[in-house]
PDB file of N, CA and C in Angstrom:
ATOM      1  N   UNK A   1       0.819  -1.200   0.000  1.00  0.00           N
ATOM      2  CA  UNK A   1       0.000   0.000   0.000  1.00  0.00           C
ATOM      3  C   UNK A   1       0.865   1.267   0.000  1.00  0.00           C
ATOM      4  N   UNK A   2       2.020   1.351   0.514  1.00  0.00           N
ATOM      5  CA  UNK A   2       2.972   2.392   0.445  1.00  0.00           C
ATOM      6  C   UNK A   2       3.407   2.989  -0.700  1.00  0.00           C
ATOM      7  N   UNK A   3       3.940   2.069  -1.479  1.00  0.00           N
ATOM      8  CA  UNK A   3       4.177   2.668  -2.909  1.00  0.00           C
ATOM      9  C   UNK A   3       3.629   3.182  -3.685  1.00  0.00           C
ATOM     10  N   UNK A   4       1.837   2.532  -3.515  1.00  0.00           N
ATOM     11  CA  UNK A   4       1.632   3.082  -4.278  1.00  0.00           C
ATOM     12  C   UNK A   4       0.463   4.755  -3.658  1.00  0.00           C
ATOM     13  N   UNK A   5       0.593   5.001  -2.475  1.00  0.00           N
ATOM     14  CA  UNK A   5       0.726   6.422  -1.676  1.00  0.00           C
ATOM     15  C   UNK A   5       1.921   7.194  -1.898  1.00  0.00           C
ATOM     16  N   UNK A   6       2.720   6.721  -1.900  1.00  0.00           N
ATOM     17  CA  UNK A   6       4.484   7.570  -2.549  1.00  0.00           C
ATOM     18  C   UNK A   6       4.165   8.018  -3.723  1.00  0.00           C
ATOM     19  N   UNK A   7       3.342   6.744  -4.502  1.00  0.00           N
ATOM     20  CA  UNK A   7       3.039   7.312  -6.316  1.00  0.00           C
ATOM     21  C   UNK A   7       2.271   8.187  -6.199  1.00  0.00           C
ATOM     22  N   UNK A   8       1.445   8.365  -5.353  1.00  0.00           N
ATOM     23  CA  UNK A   8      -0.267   9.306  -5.615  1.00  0.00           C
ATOM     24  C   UNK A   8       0.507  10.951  -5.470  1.00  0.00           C
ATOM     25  N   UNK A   9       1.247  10.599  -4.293  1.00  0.00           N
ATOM     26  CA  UNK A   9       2.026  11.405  -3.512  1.00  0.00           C
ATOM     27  C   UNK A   9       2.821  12.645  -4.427  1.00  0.00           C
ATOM     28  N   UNK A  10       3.617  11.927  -5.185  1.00  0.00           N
ATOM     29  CA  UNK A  10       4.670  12.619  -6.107  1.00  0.00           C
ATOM     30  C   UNK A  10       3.784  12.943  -7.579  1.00  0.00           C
ATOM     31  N   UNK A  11       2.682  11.939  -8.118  1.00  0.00           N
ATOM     32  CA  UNK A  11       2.374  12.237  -9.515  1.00  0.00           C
ATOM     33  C   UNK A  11       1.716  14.359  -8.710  1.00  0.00           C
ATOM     34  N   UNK A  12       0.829  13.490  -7.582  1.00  0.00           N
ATOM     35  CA  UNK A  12       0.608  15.636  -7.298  1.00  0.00           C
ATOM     36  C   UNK A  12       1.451  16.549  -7.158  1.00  0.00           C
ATOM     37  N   UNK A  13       2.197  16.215  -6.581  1.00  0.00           N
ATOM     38  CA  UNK A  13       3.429  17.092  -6.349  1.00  0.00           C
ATOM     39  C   UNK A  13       3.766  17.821  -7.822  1.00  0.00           C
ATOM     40  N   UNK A  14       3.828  16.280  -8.982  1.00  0.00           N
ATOM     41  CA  UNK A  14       4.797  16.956  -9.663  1.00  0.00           C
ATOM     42  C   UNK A  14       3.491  17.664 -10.609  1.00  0.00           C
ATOM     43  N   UNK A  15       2.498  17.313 -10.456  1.00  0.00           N
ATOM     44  CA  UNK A  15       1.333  18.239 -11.751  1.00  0.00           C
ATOM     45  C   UNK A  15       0.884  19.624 -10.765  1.00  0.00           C
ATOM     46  N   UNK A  16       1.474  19.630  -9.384  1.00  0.00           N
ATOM     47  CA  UNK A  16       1.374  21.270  -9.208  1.00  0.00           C
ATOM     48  C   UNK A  16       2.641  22.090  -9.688  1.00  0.00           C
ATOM     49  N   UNK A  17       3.896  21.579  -9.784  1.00  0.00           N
ATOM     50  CA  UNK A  17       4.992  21.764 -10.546  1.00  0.00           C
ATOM     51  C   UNK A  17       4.680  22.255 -12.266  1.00  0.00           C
ATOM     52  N   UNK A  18       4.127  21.451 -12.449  1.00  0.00           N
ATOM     53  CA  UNK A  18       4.337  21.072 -14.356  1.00  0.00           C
ATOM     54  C   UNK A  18       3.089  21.948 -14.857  1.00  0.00           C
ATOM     55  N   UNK A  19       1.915  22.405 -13.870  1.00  0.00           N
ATOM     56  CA  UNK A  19       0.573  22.709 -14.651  1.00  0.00           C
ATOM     57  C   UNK A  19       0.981  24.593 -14.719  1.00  0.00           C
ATOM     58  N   UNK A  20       1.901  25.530 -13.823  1.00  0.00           N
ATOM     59  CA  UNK A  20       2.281  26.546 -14.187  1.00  0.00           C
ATOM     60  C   UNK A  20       3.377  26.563 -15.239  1.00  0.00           C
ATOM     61  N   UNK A  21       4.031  25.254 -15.668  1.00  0.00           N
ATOM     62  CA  UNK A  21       5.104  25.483 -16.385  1.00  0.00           C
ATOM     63  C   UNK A  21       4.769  25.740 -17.612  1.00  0.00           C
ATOM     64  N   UNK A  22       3.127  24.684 -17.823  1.00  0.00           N
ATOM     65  CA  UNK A  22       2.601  24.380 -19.055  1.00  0.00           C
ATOM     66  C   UNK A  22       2.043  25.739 -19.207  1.00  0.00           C
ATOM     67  N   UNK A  23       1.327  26.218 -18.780  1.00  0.00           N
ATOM     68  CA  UNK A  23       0.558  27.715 -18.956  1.00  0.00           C
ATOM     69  C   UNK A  23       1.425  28.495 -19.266  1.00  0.00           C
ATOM     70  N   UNK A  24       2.772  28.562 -18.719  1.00  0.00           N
ATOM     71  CA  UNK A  24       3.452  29.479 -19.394  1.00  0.00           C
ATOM     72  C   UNK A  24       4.174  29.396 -20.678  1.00  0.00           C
ATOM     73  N   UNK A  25       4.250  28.419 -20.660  1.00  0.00           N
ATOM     74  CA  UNK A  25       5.125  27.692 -21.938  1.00  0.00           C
ATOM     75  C   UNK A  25       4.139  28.125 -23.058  1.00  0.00           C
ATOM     76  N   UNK A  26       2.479  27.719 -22.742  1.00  0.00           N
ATOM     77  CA  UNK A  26       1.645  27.624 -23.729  1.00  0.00           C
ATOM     78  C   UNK A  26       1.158  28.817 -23.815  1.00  0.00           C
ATOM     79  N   UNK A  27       1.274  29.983 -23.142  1.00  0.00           N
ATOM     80  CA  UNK A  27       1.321  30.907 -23.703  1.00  0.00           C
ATOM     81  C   UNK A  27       1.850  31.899 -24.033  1.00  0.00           C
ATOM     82  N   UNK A  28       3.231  31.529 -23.790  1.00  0.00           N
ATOM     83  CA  UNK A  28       4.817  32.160 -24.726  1.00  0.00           C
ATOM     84  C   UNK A  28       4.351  31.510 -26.330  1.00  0.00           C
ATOM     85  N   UNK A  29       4.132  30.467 -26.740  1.00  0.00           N
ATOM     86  CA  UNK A  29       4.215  30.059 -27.697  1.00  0.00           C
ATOM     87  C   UNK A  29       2.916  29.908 -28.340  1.00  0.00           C
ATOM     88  N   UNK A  30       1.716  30.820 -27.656  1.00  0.00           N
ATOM     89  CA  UNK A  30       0.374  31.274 -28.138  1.00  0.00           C
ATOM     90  C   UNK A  30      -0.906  29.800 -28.436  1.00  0.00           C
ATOM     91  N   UNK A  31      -0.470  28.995 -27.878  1.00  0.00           N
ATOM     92  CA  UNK A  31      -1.535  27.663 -27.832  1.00  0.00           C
ATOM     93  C   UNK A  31      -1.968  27.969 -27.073  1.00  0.00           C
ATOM     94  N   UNK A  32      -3.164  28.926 -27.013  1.00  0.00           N
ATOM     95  CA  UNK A  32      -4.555  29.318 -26.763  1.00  0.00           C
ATOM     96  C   UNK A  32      -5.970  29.410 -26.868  1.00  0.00           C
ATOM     97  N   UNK A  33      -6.780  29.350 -26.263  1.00  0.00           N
ATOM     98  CA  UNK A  33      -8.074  29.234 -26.879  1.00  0.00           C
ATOM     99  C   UNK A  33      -8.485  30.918 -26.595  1.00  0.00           C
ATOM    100  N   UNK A  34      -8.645  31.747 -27.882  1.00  0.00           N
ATOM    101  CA  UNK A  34      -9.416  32.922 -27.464  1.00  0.00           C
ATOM    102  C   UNK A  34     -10.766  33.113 -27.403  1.00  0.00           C
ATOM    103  N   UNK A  35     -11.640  34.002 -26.994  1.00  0.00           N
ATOM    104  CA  UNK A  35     -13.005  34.093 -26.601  1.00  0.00           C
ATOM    105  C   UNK A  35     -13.200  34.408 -27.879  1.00  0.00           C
ATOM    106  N   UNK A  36     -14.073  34.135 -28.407  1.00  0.00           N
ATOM    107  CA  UNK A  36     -15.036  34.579 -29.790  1.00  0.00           C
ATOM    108  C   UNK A  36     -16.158  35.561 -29.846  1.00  0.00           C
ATOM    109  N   UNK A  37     -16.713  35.452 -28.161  1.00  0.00           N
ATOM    110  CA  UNK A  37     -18.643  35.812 -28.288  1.00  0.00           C
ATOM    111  C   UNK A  37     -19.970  35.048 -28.492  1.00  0.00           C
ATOM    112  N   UNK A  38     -19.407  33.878 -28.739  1.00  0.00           N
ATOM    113  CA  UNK A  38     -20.626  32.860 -29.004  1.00  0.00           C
ATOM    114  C   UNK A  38     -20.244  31.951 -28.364  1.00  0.00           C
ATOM    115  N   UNK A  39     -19.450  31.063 -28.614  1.00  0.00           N
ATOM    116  CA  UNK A  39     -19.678  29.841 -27.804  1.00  0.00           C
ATOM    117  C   UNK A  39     -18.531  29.969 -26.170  1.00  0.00           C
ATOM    118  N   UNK A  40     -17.462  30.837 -26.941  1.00  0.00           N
ATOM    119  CA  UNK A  40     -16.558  30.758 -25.728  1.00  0.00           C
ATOM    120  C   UNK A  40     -16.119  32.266 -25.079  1.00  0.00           C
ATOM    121  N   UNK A  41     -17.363  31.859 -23.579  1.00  0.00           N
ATOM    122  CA  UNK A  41     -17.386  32.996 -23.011  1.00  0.00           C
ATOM    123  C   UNK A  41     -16.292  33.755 -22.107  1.00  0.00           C
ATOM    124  N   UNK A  42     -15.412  32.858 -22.150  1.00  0.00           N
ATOM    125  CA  UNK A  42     -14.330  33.473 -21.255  1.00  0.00           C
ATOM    126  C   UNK A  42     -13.709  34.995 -21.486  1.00  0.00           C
ATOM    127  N   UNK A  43     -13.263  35.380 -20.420  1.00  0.00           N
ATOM    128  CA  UNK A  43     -12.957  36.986 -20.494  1.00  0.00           C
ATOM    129  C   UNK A  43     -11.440  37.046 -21.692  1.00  0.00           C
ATOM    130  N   UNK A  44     -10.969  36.528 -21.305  1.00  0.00           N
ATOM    131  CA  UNK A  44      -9.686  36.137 -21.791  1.00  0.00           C
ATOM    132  C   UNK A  44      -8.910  35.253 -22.479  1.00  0.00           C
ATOM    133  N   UNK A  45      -7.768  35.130 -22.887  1.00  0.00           N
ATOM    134  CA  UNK A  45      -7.285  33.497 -23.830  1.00  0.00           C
ATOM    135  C   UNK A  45      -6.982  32.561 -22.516  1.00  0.00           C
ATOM    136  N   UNK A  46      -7.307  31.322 -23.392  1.00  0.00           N
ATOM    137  CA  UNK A  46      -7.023  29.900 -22.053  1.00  0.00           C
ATOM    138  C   UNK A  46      -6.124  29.492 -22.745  1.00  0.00           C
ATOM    139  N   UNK A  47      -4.792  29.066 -21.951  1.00  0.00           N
ATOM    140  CA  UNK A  47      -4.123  28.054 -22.680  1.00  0.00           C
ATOM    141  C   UNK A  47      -4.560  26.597 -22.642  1.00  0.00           C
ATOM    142  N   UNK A  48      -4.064  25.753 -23.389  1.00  0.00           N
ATOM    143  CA  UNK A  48      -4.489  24.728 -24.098  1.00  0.00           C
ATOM    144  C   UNK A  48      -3.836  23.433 -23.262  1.00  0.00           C
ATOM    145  N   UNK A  49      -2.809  23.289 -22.793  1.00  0.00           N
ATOM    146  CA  UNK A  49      -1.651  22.289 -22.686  1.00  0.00           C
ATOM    147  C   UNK A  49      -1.825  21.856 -21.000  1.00  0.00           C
ATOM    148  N   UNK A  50      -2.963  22.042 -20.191  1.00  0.00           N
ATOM    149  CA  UNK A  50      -3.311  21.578 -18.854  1.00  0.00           C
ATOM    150  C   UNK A  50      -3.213  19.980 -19.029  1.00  0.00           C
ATOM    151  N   UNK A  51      -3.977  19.489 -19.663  1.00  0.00           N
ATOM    152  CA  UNK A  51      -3.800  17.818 -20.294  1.00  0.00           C
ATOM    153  C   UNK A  51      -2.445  17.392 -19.951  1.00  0.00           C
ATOM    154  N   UNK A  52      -1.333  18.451 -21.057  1.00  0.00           N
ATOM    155  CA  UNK A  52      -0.436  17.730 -20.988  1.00  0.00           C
ATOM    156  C   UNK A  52       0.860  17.779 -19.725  1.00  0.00           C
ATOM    157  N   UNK A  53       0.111  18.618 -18.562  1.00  0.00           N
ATOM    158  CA  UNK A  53       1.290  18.400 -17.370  1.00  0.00           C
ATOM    159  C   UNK A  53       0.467  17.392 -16.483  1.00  0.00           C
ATOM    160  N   UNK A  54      -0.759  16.913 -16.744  1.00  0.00           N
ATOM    161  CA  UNK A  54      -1.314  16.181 -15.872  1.00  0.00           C
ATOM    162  C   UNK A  54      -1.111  14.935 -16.624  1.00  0.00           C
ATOM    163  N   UNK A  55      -0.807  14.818 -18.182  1.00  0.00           N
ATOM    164  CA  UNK A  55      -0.435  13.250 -18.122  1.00  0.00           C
ATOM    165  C   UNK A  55       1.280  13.368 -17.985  1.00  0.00           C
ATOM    166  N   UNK A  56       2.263  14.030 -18.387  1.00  0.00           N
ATOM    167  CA  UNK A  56       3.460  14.349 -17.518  1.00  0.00           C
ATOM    168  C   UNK A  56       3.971  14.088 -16.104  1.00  0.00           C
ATOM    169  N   UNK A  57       2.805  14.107 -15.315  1.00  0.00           N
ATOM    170  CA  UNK A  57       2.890  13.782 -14.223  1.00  0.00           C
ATOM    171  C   UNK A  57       2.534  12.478 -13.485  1.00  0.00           C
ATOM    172  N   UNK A  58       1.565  11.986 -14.453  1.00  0.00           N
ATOM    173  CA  UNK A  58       1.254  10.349 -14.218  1.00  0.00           C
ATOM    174  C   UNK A  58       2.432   9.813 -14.365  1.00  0.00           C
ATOM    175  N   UNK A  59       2.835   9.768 -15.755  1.00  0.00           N
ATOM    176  CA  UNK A  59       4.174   8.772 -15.995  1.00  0.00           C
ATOM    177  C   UNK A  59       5.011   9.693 -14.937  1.00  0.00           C
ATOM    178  N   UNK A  60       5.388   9.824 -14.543  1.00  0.00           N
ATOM    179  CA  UNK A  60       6.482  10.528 -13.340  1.00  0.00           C
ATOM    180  C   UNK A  60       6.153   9.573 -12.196  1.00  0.00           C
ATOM    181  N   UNK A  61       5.036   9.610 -11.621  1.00  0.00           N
ATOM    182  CA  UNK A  61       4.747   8.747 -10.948  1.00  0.00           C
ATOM    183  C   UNK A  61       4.575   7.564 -10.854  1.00  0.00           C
ATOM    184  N   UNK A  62       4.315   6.944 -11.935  1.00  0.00           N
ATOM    185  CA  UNK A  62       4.192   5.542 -12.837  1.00  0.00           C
ATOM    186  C   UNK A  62       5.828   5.396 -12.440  1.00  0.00           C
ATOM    187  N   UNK A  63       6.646   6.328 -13.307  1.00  0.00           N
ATOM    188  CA  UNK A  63       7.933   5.956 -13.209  1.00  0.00           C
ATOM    189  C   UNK A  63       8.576   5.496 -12.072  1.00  0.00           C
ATOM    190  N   UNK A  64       8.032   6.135 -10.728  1.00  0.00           N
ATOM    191  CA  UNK A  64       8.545   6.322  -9.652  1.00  0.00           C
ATOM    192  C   UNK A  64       7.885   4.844  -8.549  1.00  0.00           C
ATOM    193  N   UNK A  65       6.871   4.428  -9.703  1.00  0.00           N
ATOM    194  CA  UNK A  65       6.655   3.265  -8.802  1.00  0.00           C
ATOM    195  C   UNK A  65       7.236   2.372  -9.638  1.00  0.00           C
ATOM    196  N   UNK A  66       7.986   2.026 -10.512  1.00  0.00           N
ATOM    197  CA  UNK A  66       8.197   1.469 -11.562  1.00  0.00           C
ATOM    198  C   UNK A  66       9.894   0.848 -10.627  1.00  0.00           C
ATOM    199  N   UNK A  67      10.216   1.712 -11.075  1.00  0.00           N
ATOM    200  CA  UNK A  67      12.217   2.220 -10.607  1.00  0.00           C
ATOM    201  C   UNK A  67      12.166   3.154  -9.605  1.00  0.00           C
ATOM    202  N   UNK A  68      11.356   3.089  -8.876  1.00  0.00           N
ATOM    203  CA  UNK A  68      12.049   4.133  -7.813  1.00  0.00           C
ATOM    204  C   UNK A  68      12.532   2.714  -6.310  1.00  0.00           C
ATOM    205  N   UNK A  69      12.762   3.625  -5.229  1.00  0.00           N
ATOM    206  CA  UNK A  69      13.236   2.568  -4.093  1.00  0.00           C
ATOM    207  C   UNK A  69      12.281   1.921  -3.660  1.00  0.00           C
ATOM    208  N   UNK A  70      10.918   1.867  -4.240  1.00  0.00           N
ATOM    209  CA  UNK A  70       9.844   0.615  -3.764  1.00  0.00           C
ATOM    210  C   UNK A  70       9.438  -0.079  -4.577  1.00  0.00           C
ATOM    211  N   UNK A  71      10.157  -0.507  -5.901  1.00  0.00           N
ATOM    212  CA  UNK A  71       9.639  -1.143  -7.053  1.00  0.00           C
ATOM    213  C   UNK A  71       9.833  -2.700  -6.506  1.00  0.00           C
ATOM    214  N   UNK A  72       8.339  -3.087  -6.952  1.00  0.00           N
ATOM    215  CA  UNK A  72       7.686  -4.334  -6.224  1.00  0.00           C
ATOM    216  C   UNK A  72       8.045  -5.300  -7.639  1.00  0.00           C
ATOM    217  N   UNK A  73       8.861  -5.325  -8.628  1.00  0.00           N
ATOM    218  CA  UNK A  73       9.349  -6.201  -9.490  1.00  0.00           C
ATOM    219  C   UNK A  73       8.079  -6.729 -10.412  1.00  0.00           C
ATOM    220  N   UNK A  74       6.892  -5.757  -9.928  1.00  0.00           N
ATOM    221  CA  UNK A  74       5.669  -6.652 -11.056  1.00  0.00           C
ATOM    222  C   UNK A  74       5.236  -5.524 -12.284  1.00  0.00           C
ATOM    223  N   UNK A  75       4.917  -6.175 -12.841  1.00  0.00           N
ATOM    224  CA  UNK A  75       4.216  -5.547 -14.742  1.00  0.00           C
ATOM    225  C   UNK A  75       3.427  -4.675 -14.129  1.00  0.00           C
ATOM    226  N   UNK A  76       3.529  -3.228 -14.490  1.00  0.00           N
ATOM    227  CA  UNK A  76       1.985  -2.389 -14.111  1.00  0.00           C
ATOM    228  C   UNK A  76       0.957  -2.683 -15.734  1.00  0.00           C
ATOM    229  N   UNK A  77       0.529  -3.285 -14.681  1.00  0.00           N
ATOM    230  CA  UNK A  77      -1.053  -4.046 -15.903  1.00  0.00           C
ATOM    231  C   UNK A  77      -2.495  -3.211 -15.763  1.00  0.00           C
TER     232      UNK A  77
END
């Protein structure tokens, strides 16, 4: 049960890490959604790339139960 609380543990850690990195990244490099007036009411542009620090952060954690110092030697199935 430990390891995989260490995993839960670190995948959050690292997607509160990775989800400001992505916002900024994604909107230095303008992958945005802007408001139109019709369908998308937001005040402002959204960046796009939230998805990708939250699956960034699974495999981090995946990894970490995988090879880290509690790897239980079995297939994650």
């Amino acid at each position: 049960m430990l390891p995989w609380s260490v995993a839960f543990a670190v995948t959050f850690v690292a997607s509160l890490m990775l989800t400001p990195a992505a916002r900024a990244t994604a909107q230095r490099l303008g992958v945005v959604d802007h408001p139109d007036g019709k369908r998308k009411l937001q005040d402002k542009a959204v960046p796009l790339w939230g998805g990708v620090a939250v699956y960034l952060a699974l495999l981090f954690g995946l990894l970490v139960i995988r090879h880290g110092p509690f790897d239980t030697g079995e297939a994650l199935n």
